[in-house]
N, C-alpha and C. Protein backbone atom coordinates (compact mmCIF):
# COMPACT_ATOMS: atom_id res chain seq x y z
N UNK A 1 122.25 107.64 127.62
CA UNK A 1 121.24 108.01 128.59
C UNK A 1 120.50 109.27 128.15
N UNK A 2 121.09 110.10 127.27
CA UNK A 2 120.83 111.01 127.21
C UNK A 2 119.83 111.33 126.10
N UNK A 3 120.14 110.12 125.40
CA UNK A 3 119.53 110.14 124.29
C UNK A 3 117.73 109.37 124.64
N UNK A 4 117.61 108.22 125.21
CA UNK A 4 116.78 107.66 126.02
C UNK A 4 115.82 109.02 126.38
N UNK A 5 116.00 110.01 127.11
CA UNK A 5 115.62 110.81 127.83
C UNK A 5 114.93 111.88 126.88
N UNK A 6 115.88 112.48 125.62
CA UNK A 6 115.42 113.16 124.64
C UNK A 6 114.12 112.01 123.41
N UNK A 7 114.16 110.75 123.14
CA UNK A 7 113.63 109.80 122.63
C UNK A 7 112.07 109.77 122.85
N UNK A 8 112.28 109.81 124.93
CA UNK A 8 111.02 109.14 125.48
C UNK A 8 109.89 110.49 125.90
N UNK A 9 110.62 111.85 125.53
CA UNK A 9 110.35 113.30 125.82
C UNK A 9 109.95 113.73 124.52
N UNK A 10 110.40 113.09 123.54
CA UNK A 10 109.81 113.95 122.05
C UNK A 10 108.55 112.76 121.86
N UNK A 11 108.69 111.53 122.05
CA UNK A 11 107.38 111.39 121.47
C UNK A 11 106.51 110.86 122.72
N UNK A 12 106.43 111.45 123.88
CA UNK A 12 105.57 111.77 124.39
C UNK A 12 105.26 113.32 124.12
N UNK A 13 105.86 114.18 123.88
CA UNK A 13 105.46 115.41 123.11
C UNK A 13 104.19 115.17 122.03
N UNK A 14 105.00 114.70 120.76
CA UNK A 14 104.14 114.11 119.83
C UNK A 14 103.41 113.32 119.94
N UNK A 15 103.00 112.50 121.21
CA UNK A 15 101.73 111.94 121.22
C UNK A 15 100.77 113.04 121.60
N UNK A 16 100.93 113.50 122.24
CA UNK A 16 99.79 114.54 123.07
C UNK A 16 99.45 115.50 121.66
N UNK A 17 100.44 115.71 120.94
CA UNK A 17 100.16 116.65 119.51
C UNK A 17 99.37 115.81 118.58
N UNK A 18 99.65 114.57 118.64
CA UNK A 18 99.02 113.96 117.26
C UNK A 18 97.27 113.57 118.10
N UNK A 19 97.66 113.33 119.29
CA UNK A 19 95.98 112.79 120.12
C UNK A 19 95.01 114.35 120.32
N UNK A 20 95.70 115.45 120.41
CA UNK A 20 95.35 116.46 120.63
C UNK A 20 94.48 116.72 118.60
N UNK A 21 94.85 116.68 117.80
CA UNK A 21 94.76 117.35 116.36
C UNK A 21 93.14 115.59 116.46
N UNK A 22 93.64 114.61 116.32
CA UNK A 22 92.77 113.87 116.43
C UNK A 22 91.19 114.05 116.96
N UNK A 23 91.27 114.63 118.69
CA UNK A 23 90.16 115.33 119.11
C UNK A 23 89.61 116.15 118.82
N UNK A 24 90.01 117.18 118.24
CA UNK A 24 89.74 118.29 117.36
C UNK A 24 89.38 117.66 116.56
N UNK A 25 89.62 116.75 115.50
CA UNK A 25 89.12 116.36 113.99
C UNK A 25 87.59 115.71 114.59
N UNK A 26 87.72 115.28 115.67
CA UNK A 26 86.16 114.43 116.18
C UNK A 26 85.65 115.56 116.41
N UNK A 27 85.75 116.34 117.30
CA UNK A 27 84.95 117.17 117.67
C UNK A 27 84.37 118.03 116.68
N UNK A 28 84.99 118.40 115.55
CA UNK A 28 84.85 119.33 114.45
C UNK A 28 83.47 118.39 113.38
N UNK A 29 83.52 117.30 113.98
CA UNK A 29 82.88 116.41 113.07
C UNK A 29 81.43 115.96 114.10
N UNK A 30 81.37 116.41 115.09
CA UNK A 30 80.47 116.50 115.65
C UNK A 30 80.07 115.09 116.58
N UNK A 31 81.73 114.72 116.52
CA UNK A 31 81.41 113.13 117.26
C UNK A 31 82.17 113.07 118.87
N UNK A 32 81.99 111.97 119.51
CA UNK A 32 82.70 112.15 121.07
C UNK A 32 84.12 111.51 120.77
N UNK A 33 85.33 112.43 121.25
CA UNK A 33 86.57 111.95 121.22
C UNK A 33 86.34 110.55 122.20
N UNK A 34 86.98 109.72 121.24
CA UNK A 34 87.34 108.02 121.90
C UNK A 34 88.41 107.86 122.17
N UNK A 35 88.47 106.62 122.54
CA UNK A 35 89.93 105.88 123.27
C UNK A 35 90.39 105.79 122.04
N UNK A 36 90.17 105.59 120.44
CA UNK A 36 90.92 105.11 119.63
C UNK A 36 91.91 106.46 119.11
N UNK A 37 91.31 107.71 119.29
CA UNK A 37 92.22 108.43 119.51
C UNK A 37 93.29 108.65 120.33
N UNK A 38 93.09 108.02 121.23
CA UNK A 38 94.47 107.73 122.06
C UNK A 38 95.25 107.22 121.81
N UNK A 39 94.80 105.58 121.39
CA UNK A 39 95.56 104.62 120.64
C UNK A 39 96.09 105.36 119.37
N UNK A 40 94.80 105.73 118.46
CA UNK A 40 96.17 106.20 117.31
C UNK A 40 97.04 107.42 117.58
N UNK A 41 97.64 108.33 118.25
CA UNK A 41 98.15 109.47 118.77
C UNK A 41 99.27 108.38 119.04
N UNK A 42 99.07 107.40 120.00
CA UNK A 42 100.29 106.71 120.87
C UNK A 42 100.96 106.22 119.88
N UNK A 43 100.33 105.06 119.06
CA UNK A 43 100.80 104.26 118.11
C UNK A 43 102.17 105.30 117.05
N UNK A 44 101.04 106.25 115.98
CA UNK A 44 101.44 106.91 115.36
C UNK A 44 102.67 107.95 116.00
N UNK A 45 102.68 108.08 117.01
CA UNK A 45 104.09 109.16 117.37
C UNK A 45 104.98 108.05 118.06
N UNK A 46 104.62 106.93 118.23
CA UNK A 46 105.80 105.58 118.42
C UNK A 46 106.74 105.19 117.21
N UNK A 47 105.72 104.88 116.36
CA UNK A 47 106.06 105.22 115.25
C UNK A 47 107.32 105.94 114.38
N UNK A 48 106.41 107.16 114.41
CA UNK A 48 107.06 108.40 113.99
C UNK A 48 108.87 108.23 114.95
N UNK A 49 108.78 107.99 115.98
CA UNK A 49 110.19 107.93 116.98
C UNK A 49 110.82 107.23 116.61
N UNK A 50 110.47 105.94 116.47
CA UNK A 50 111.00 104.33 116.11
C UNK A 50 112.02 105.19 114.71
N UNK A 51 111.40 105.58 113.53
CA UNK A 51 111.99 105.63 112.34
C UNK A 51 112.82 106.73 112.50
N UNK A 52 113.18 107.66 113.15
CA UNK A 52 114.33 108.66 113.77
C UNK A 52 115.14 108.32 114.28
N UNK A 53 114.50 107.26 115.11
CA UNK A 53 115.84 106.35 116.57
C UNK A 53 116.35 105.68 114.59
N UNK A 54 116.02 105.19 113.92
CA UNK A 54 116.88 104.12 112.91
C UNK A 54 117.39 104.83 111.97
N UNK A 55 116.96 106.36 111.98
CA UNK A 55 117.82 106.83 111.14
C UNK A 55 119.14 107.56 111.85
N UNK A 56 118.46 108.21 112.98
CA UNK A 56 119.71 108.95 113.98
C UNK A 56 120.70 108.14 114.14
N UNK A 57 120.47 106.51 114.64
CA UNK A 57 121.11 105.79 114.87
C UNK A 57 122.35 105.06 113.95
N UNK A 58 121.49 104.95 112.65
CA UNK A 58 121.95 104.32 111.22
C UNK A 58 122.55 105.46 110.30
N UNK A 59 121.78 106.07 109.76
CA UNK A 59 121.57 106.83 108.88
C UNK A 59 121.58 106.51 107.62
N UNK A 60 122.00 106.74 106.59
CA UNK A 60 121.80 106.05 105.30
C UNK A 60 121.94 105.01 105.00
N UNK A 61 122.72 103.90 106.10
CA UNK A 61 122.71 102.46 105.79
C UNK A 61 121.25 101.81 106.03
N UNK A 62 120.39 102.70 106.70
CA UNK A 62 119.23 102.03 107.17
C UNK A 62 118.53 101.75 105.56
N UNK A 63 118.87 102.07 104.35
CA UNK A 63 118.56 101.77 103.14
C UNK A 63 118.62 100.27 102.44
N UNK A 64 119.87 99.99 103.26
CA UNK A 64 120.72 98.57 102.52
C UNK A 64 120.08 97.30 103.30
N UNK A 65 120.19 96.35 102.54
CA UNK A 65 119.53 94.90 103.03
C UNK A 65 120.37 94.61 104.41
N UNK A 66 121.97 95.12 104.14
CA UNK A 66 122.79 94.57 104.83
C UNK A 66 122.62 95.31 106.36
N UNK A 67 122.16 95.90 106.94
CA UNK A 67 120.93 96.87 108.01
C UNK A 67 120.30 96.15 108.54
N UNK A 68 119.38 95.68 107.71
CA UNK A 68 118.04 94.80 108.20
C UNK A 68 118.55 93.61 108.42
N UNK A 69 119.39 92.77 107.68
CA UNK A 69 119.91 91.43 107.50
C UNK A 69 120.89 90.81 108.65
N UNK A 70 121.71 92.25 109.07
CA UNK A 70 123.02 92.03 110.03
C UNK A 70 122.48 91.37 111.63
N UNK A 71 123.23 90.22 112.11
CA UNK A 71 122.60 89.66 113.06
C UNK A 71 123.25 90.35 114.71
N UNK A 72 124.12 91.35 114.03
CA UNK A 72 124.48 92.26 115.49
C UNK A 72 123.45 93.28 115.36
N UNK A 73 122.73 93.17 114.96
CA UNK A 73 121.77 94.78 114.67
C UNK A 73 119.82 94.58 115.24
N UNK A 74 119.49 95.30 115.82
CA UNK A 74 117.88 94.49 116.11
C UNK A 74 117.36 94.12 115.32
N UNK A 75 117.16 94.55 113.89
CA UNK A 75 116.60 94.05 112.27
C UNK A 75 114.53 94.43 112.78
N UNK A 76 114.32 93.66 112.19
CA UNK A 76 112.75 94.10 111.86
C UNK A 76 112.30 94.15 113.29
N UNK A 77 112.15 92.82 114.06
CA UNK A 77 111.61 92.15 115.19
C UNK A 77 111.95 93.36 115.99
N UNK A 78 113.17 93.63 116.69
CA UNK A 78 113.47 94.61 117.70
C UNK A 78 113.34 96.01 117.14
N UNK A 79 112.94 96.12 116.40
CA UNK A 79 112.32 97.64 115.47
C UNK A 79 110.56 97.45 116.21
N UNK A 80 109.83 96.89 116.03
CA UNK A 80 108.52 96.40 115.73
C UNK A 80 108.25 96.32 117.38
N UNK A 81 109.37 95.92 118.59
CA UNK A 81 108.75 95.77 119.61
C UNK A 81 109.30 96.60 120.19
N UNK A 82 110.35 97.41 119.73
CA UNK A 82 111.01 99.07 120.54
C UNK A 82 109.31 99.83 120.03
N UNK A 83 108.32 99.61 118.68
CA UNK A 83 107.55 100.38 118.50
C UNK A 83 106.43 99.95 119.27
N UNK A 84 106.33 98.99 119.71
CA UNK A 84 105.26 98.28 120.66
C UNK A 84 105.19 98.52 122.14
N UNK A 85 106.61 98.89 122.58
CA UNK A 85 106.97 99.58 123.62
C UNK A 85 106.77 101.21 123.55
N UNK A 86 107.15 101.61 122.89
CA UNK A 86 107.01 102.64 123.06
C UNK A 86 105.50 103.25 123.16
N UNK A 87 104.75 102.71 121.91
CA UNK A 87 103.55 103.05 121.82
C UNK A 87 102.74 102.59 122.94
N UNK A 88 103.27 101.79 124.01
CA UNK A 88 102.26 101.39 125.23
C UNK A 88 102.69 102.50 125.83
N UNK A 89 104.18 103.09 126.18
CA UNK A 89 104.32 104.05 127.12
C UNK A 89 103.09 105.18 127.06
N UNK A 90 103.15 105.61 125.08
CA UNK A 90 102.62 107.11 125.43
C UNK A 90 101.30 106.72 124.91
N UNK A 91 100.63 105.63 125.10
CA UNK A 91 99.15 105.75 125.35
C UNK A 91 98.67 106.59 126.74
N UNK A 92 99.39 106.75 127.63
CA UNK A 92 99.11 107.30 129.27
C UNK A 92 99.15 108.68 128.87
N UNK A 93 100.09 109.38 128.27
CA UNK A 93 99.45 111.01 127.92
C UNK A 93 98.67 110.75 127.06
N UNK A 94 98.29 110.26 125.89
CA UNK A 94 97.32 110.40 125.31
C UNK A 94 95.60 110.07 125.55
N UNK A 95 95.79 108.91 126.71
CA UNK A 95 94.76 109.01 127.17
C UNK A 95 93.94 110.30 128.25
N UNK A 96 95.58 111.25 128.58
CA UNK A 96 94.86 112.12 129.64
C UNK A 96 94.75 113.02 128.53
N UNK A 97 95.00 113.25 127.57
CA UNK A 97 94.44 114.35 126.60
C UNK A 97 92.97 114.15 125.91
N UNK A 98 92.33 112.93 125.51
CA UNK A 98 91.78 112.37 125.25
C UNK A 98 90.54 112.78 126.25
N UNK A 99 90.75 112.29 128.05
CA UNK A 99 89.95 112.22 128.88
C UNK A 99 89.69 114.22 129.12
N UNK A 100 90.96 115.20 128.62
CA UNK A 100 90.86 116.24 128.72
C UNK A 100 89.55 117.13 127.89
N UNK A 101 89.57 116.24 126.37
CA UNK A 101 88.97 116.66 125.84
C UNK A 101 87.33 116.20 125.82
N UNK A 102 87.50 114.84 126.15
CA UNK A 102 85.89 114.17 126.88
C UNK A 102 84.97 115.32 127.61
N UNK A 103 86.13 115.56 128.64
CA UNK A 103 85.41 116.62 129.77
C UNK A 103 84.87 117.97 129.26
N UNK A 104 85.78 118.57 128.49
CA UNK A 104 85.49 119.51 127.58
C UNK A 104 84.58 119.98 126.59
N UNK A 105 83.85 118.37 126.51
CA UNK A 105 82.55 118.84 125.46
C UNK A 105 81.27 118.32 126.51
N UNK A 106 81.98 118.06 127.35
CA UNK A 106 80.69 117.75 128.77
C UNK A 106 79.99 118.97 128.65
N UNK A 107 80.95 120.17 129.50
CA UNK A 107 80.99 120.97 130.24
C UNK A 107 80.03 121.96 129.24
């Protein structure tokens, strides 16, 4: 449980960090922060989580075929939709950072 809690708290952290550096790179470039910055912020710090949860979890076996191959283990598929999940969660902060920074070049 505890771990769940630290998991779903760091990369909603790191979404708002990676969607936050994103807006900045638009804005610096003289363009309007988009939704695809949201998406990539969410995606990319789902991501980034997914391959921590398999190493925290694994750790150096996550190297061996016998990892990916083992049929007690999630293998690719339940890797790919823990990252599909996740990355839907923290599209929702990244979109309010996103909509933060919209407003911001309104004003």
């Amino acid at each position: 449980m505890k771990f769940n809690i630290i998991y779903f708290g760091l990369s909603m952290a790191l979404t708002a960090i990676l969607a936050a550096i994103t807006c900045r790179r638009q804005i610096a470039r003289k363009q309007q922060p988009s939704s695809g910055a949201a998406y990539g912020g969410a995606f990319s710090a789902a991501a980034i989580a997914v391959i921590f949860s398999i190493f925290y979890s694994a750790g150096a076996s996550a190297y061996s075929l016998d990892f990916w191959t083992n049929p007690a283990l999630p293998g690719v598929g339940g890797y790919l939709l823990q990252w599909a999940l996740t990355g839907l969660i923290c599209v929702v902060p990244a979109a309010f950072v996103v909509v933060k920074f919209q407003r911001k070049i309104r004003q």
